[in-house]
PDB file of N, CA and C in Angstrom:
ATOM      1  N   UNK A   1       0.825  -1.175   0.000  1.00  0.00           N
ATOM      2  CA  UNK A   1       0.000   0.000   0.000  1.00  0.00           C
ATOM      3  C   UNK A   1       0.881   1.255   0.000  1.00  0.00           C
ATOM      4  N   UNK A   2       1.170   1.964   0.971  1.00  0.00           N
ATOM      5  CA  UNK A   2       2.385   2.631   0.807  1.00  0.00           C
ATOM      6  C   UNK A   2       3.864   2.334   0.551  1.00  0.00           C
ATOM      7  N   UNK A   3       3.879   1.317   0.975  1.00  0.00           N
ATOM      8  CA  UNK A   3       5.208   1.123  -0.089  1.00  0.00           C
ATOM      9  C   UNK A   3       4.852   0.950  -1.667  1.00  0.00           C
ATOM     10  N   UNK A   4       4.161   0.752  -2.266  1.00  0.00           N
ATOM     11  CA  UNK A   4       3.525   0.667  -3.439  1.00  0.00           C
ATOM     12  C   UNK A   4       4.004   1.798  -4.080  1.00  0.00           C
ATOM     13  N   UNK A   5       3.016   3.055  -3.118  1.00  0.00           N
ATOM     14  CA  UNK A   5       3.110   4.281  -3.846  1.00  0.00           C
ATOM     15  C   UNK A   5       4.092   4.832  -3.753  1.00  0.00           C
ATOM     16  N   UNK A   6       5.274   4.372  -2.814  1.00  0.00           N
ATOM     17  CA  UNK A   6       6.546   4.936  -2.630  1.00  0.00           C
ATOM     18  C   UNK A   6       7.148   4.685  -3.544  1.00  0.00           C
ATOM     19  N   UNK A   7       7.287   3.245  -4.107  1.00  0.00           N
ATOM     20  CA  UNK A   7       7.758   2.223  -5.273  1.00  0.00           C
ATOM     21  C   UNK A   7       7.495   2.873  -6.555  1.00  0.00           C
ATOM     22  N   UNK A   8       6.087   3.337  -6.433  1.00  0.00           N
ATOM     23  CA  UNK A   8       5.733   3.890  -7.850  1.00  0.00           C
ATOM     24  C   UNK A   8       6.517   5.163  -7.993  1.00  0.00           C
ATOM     25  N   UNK A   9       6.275   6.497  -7.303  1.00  0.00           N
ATOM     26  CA  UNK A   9       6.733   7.549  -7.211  1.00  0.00           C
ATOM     27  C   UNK A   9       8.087   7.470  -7.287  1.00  0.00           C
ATOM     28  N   UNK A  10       9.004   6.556  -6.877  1.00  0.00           N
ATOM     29  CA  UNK A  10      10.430   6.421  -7.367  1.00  0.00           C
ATOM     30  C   UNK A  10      10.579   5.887  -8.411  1.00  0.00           C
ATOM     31  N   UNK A  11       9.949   5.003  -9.050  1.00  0.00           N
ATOM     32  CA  UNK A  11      10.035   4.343 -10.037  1.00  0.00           C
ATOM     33  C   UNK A  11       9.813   5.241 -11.237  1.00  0.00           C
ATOM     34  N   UNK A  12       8.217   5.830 -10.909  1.00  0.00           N
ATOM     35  CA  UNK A  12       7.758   5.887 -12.332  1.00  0.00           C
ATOM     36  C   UNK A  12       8.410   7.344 -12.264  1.00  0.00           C
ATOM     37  N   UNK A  13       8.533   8.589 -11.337  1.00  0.00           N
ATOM     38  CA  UNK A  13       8.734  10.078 -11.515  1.00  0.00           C
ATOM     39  C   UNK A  13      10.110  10.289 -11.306  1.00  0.00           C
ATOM     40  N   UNK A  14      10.855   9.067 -10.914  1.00  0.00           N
ATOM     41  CA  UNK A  14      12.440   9.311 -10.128  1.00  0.00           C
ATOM     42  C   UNK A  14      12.818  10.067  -8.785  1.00  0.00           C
ATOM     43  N   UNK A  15      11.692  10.226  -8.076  1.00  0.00           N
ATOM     44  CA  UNK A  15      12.119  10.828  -7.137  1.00  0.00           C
ATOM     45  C   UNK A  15      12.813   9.899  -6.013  1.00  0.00           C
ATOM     46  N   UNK A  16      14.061  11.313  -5.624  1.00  0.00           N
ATOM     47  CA  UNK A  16      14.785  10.430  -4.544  1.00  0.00           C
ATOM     48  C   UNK A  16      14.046   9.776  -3.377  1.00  0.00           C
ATOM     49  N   UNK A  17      14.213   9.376  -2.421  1.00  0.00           N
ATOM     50  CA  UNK A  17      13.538   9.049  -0.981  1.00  0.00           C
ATOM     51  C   UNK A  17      13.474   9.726  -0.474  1.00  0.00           C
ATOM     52  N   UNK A  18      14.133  10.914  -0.194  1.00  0.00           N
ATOM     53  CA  UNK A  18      14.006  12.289   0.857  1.00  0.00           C
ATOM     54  C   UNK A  18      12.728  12.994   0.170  1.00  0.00           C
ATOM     55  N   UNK A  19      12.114  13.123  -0.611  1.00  0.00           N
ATOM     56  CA  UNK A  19      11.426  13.434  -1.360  1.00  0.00           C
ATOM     57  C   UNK A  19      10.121  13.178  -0.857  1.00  0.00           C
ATOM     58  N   UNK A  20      10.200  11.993  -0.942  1.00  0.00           N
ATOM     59  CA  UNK A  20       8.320  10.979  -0.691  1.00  0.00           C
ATOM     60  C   UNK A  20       7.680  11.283   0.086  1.00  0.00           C
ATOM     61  N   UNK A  21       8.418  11.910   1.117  1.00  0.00           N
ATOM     62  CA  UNK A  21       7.281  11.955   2.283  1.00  0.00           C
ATOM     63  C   UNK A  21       6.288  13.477   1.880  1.00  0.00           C
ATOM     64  N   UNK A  22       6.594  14.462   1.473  1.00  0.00           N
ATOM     65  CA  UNK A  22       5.949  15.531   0.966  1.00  0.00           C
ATOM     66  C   UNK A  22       4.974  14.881   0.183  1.00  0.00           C
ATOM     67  N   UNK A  23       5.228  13.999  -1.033  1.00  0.00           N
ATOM     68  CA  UNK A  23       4.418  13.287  -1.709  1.00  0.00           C
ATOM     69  C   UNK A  23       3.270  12.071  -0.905  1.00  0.00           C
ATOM     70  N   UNK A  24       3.779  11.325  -0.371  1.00  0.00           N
ATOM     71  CA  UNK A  24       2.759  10.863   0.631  1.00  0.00           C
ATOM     72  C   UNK A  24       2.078  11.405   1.670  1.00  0.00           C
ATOM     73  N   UNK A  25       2.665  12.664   2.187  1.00  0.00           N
ATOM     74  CA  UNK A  25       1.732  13.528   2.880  1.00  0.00           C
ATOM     75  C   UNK A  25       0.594  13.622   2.406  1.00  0.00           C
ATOM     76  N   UNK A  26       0.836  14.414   1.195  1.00  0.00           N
ATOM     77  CA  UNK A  26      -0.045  15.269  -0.014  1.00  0.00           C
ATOM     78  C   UNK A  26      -1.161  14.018  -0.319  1.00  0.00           C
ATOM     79  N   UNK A  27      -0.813  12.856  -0.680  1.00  0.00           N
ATOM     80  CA  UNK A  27      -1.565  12.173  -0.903  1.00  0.00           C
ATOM     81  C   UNK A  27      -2.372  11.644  -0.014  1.00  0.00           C
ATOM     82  N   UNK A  28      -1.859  11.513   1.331  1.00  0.00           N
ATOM     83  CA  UNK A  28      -2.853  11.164   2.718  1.00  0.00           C
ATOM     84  C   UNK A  28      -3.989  12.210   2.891  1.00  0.00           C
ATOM     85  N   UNK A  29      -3.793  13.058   2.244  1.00  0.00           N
ATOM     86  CA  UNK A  29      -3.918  14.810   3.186  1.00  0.00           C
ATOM     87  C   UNK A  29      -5.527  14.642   2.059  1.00  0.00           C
ATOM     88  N   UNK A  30      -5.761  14.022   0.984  1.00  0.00           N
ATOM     89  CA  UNK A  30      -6.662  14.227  -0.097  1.00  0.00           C
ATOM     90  C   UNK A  30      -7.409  12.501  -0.064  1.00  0.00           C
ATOM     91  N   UNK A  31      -6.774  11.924   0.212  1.00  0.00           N
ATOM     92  CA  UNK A  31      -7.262  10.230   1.317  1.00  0.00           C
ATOM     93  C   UNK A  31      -8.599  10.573   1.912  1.00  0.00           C
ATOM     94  N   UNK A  32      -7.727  11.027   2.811  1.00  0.00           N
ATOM     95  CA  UNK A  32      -8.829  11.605   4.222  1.00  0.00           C
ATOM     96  C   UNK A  32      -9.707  12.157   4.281  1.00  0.00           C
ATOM     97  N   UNK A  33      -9.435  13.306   3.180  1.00  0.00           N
ATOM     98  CA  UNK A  33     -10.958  14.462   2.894  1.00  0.00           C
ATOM     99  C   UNK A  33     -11.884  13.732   2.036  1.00  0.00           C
ATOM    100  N   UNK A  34     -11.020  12.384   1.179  1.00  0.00           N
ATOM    101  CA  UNK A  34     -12.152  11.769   0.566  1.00  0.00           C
ATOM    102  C   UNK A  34     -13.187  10.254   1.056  1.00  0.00           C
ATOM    103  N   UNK A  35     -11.927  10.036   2.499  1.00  0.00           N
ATOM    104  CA  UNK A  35     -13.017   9.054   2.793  1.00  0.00           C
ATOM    105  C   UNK A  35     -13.740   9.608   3.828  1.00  0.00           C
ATOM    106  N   UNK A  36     -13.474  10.668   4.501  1.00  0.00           N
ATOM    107  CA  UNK A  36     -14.568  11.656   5.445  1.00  0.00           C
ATOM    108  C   UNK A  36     -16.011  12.152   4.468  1.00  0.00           C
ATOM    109  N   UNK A  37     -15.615  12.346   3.207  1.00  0.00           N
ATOM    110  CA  UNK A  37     -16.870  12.678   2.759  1.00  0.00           C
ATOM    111  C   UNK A  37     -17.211  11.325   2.335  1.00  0.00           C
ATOM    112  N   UNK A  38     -17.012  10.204   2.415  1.00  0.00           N
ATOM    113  CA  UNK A  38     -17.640   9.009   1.891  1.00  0.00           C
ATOM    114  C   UNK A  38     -18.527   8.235   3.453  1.00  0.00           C
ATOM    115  N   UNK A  39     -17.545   8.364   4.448  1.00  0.00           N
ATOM    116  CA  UNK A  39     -18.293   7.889   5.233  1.00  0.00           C
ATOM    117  C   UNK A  39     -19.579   8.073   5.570  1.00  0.00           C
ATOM    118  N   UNK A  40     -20.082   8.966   5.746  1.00  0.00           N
ATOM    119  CA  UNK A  40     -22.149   9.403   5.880  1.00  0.00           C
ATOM    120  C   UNK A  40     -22.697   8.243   4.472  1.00  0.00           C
ATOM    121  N   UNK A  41     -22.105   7.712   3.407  1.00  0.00           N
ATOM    122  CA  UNK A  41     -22.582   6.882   2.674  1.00  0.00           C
ATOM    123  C   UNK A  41     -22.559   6.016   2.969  1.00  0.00           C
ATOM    124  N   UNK A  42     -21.139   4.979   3.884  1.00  0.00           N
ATOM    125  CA  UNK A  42     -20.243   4.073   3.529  1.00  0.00           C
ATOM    126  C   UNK A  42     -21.633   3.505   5.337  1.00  0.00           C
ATOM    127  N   UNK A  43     -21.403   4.514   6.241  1.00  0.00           N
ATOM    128  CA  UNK A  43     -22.494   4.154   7.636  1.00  0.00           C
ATOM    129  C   UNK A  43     -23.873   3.943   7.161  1.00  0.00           C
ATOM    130  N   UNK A  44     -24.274   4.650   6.368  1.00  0.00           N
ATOM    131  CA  UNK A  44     -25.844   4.476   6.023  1.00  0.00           C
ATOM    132  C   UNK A  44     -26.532   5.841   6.491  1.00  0.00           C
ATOM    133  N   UNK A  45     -25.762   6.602   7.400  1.00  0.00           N
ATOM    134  CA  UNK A  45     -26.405   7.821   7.517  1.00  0.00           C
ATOM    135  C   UNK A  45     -26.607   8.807   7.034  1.00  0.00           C
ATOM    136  N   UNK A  46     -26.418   8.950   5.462  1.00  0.00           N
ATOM    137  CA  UNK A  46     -27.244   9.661   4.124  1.00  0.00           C
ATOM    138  C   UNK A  46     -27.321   9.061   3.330  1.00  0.00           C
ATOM    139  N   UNK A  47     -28.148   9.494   2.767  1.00  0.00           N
ATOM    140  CA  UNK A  47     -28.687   8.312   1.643  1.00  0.00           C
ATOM    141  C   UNK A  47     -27.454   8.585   0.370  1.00  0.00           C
ATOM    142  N   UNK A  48     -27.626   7.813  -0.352  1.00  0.00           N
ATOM    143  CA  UNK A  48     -27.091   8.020  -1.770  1.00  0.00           C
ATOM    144  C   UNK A  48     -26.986   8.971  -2.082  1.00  0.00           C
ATOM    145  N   UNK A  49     -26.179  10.657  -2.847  1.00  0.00           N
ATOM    146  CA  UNK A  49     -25.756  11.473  -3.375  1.00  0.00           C
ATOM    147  C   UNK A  49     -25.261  10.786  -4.754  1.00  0.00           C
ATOM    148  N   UNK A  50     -26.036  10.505  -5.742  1.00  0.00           N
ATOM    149  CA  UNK A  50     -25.138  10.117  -7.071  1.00  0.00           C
ATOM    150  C   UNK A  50     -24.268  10.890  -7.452  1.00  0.00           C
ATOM    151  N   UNK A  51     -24.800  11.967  -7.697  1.00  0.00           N
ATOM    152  CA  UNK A  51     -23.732  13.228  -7.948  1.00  0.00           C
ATOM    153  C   UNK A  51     -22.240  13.410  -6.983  1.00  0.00           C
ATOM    154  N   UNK A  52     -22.535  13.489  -5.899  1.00  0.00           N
ATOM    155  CA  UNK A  52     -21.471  13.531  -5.303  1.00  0.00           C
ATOM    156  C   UNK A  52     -20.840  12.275  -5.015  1.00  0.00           C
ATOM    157  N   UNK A  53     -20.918  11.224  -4.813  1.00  0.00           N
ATOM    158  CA  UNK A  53     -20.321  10.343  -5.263  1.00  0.00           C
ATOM    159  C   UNK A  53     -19.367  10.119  -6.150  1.00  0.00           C
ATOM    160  N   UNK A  54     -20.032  10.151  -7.544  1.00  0.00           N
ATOM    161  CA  UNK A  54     -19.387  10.273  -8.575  1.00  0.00           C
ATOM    162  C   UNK A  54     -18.171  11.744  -8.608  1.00  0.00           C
ATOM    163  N   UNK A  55     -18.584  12.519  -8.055  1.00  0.00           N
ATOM    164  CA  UNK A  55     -17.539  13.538  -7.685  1.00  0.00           C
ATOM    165  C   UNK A  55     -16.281  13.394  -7.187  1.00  0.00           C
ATOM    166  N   UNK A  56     -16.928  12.543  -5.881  1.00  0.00           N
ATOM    167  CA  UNK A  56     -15.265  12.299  -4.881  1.00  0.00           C
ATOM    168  C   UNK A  56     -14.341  10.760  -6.057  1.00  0.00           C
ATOM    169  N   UNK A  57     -15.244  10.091  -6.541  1.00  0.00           N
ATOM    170  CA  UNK A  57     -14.916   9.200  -7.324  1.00  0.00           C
ATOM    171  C   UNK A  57     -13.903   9.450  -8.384  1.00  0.00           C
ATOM    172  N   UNK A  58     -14.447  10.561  -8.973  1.00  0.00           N
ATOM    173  CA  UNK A  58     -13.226  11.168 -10.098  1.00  0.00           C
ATOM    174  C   UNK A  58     -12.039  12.045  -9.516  1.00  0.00           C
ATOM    175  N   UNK A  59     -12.580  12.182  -8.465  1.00  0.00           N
ATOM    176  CA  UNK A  59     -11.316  13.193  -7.107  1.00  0.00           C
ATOM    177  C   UNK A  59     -10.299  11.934  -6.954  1.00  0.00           C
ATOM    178  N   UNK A  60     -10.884  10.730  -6.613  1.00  0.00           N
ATOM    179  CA  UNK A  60     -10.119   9.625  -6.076  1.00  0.00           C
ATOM    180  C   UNK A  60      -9.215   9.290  -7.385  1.00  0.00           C
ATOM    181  N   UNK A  61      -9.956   9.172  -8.144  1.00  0.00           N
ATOM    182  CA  UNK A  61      -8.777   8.205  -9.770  1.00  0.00           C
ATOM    183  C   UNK A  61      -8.259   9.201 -10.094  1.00  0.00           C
ATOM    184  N   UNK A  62      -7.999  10.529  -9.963  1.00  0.00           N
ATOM    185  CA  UNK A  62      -6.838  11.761 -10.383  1.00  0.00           C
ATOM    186  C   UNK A  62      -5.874  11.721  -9.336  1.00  0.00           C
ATOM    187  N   UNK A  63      -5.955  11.459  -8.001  1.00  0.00           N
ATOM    188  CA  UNK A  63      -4.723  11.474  -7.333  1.00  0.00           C
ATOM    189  C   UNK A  63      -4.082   9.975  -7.250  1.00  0.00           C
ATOM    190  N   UNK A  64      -4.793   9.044  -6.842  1.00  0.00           N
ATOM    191  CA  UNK A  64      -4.370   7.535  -7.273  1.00  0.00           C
ATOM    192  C   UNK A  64      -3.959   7.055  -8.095  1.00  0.00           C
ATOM    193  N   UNK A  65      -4.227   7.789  -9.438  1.00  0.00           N
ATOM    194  CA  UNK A  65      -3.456   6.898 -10.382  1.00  0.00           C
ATOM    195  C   UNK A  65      -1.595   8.086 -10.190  1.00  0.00           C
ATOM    196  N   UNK A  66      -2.270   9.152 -10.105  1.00  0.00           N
ATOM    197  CA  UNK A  66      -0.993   9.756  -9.844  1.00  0.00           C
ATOM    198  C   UNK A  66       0.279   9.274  -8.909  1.00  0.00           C
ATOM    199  N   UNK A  67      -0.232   8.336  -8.163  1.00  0.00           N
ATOM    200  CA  UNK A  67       0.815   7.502  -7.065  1.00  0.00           C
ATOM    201  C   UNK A  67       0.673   6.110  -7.019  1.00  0.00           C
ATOM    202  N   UNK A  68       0.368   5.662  -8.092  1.00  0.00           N
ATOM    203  CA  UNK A  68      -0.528   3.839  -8.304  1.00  0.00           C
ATOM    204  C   UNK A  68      -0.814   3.492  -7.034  1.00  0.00           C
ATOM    205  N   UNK A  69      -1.550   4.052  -6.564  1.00  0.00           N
ATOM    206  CA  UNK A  69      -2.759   3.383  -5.525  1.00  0.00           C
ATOM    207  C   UNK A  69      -3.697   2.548  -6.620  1.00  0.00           C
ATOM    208  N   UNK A  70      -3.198   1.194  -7.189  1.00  0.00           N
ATOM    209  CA  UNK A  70      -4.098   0.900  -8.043  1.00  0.00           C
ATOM    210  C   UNK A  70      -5.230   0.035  -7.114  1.00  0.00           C
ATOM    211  N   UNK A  71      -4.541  -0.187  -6.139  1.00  0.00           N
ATOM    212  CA  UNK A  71      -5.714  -0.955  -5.548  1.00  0.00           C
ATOM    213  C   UNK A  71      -7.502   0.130  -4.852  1.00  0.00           C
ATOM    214  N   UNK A  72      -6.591   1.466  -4.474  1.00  0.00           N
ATOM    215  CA  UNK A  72      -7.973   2.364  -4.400  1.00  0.00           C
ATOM    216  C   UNK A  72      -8.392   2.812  -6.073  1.00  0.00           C
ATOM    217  N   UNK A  73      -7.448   2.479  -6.645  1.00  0.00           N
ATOM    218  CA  UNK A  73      -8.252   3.077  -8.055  1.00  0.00           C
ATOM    219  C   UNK A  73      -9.240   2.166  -8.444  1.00  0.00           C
ATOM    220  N   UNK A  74      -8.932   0.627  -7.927  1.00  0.00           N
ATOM    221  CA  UNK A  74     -10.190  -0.288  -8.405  1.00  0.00           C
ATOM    222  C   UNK A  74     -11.346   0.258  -8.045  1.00  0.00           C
ATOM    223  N   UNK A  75     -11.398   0.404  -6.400  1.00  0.00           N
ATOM    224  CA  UNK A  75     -12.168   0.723  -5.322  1.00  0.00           C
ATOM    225  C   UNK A  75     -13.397   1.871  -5.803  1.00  0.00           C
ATOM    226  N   UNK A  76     -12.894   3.097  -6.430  1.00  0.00           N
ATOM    227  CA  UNK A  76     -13.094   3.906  -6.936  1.00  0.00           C
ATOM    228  C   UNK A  76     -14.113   3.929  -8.086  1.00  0.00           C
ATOM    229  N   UNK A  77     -12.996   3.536  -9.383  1.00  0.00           N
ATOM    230  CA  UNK A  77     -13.854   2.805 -10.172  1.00  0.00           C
ATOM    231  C   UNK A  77     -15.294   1.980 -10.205  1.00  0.00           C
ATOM    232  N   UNK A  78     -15.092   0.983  -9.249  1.00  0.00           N
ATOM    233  CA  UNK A  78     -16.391  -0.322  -8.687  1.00  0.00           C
ATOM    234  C   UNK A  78     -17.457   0.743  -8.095  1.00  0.00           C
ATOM    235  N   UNK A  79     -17.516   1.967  -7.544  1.00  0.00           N
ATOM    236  CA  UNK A  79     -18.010   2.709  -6.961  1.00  0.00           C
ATOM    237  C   UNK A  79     -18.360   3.775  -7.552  1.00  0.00           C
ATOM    238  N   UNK A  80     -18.082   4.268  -8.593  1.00  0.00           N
ATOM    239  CA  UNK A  80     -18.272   5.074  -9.698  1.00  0.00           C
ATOM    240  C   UNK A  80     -19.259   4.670 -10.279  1.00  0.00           C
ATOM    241  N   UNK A  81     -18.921   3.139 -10.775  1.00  0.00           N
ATOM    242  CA  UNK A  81     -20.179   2.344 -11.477  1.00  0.00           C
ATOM    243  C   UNK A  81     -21.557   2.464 -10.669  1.00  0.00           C
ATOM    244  N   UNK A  82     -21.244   2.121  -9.626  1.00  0.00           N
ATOM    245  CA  UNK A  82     -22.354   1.791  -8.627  1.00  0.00           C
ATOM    246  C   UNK A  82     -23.541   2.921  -8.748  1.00  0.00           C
ATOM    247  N   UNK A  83     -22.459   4.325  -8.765  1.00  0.00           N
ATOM    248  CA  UNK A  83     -23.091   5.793  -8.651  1.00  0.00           C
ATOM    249  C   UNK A  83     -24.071   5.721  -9.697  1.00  0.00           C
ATOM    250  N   UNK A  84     -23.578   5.755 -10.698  1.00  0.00           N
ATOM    251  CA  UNK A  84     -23.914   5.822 -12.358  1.00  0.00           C
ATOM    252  C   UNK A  84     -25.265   4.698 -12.140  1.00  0.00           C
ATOM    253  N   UNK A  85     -25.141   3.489 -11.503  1.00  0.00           N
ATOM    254  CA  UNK A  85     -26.034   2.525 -11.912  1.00  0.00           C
ATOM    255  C   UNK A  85     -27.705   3.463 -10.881  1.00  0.00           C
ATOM    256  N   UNK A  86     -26.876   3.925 -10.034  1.00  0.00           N
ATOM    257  CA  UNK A  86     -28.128   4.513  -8.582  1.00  0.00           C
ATOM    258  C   UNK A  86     -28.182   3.145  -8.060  1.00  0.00           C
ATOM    259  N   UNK A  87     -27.038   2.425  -7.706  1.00  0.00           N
ATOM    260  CA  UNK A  87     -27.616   1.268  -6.846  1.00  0.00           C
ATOM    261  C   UNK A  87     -26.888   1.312  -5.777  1.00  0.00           C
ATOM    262  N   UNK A  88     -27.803   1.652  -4.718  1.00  0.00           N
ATOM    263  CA  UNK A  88     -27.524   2.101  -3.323  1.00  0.00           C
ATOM    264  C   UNK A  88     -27.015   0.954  -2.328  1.00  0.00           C
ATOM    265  N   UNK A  89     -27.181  -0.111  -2.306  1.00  0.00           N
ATOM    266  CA  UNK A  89     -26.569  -0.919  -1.627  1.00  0.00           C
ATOM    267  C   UNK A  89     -25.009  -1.412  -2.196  1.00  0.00           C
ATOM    268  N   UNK A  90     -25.137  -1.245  -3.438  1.00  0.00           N
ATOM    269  CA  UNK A  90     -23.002  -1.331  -4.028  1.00  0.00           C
ATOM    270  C   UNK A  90     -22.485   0.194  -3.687  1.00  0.00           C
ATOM    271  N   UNK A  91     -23.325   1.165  -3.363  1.00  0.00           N
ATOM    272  CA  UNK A  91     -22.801   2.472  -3.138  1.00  0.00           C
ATOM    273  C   UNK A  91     -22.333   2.200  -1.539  1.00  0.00           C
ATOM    274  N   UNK A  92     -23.136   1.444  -0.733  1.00  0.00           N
ATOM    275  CA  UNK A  92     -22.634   1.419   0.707  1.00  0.00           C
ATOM    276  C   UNK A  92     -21.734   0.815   0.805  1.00  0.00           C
ATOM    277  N   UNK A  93     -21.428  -0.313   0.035  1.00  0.00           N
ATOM    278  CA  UNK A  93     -20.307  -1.317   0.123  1.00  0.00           C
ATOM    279  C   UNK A  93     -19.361  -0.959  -0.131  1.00  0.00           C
ATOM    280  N   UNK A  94     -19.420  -0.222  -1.395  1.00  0.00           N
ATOM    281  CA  UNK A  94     -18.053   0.460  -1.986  1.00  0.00           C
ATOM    282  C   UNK A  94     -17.667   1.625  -1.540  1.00  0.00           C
ATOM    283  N   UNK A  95     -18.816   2.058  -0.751  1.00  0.00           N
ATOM    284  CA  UNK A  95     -17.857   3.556  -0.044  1.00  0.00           C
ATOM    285  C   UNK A  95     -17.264   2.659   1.298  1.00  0.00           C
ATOM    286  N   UNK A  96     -17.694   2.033   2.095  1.00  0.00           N
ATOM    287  CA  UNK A  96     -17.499   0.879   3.209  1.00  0.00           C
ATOM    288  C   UNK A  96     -15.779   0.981   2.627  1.00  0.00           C
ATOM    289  N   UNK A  97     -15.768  -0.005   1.586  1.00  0.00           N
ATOM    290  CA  UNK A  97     -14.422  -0.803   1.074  1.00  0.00           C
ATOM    291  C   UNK A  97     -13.277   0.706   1.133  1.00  0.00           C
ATOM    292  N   UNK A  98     -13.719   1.791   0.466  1.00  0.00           N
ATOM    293  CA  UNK A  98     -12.864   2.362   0.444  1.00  0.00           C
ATOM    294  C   UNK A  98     -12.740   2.825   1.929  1.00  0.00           C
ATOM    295  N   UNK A  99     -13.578   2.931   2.827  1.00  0.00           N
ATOM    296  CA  UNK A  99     -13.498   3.507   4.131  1.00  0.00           C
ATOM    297  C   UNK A  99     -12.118   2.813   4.524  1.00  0.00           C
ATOM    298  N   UNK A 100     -12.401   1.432   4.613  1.00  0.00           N
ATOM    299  CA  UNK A 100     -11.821   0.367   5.471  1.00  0.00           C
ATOM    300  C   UNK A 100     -10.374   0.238   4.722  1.00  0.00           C
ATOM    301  N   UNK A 101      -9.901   0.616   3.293  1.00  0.00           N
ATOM    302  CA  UNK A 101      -8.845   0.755   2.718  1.00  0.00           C
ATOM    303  C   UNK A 101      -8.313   2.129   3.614  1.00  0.00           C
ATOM    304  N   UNK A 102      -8.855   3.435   3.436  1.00  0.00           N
ATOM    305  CA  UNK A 102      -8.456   4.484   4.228  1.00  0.00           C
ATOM    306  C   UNK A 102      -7.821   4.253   5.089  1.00  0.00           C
ATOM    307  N   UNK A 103      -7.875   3.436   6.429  1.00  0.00           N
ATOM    308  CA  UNK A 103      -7.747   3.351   7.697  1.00  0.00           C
ATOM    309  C   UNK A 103      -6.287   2.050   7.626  1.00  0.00           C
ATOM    310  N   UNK A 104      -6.477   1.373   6.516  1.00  0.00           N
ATOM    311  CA  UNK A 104      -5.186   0.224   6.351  1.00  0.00           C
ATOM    312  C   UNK A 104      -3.838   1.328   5.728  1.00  0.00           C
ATOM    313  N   UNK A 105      -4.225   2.381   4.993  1.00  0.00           N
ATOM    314  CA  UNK A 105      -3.248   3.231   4.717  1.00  0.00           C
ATOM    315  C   UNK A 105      -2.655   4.118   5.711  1.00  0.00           C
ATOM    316  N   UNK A 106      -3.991   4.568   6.312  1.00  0.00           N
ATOM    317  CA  UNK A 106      -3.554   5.349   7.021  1.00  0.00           C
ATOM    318  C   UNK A 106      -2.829   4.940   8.864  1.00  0.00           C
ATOM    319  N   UNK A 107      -2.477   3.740   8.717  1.00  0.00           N
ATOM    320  CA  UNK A 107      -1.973   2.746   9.480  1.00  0.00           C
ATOM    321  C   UNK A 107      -0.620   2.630   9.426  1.00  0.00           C
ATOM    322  N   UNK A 108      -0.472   2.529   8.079  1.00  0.00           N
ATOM    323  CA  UNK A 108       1.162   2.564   7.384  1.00  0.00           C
ATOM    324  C   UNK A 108       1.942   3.582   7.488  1.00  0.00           C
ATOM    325  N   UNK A 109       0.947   4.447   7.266  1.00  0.00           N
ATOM    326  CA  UNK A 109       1.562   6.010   6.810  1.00  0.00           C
ATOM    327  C   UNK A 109       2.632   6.820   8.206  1.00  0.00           C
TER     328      UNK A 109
END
């Protein structure tokens, strides 16, 4: 998970190691604001927002793919669909999944 994106960010942009942590900050720092607005979905205590959903969704696959978080980019994706379909019980699951990814990152971090 974070070593992933550490892996990637050296790999794919060349940055040294003294470097990453600004970059994994940055990327925790936009994590957080996106699984805080997912959670009221992910608990059940608002209903479905398609729109916004799909919002934080395209928020999520612009910074993730930027650091191959490919595993939240699945997450994202599966949840995007969900938005698009209006099917509210893959919307709880998949905001859930990404919740519960949030908290494994933000573990590492």
């Amino acid at each position: 998970m974070i070593s992933d994106v550490k892996n990637h960010l050296m790999e794919s942009l060349g940055l040294p190691e003294e470097m990453l942590g600004e970059f994994v900050d940055s990327f925790m720092a936009s994590f957080d604001e996106s699984a805080a607005a997912l959670q009221p979905f992910a608990d059940g205590s608002a209903a479905p927002d398609w729109m916004e959903i799909r919002r934080i969704t395209h928020t999520i696959k612009g910074y993730s793919d930027g650091v191959g978080a490919a595993d939240l980019r699945a997450l994202s994706d599966a949840l995007n669909a969900a938005a698009h379909a209006e099917d509210a019980a893959a919307c709880r699951s998949g905001a859930q999944a990404i919740v519960d990814l949030h908290a494994r990152y933000r573990a590492e971090a």
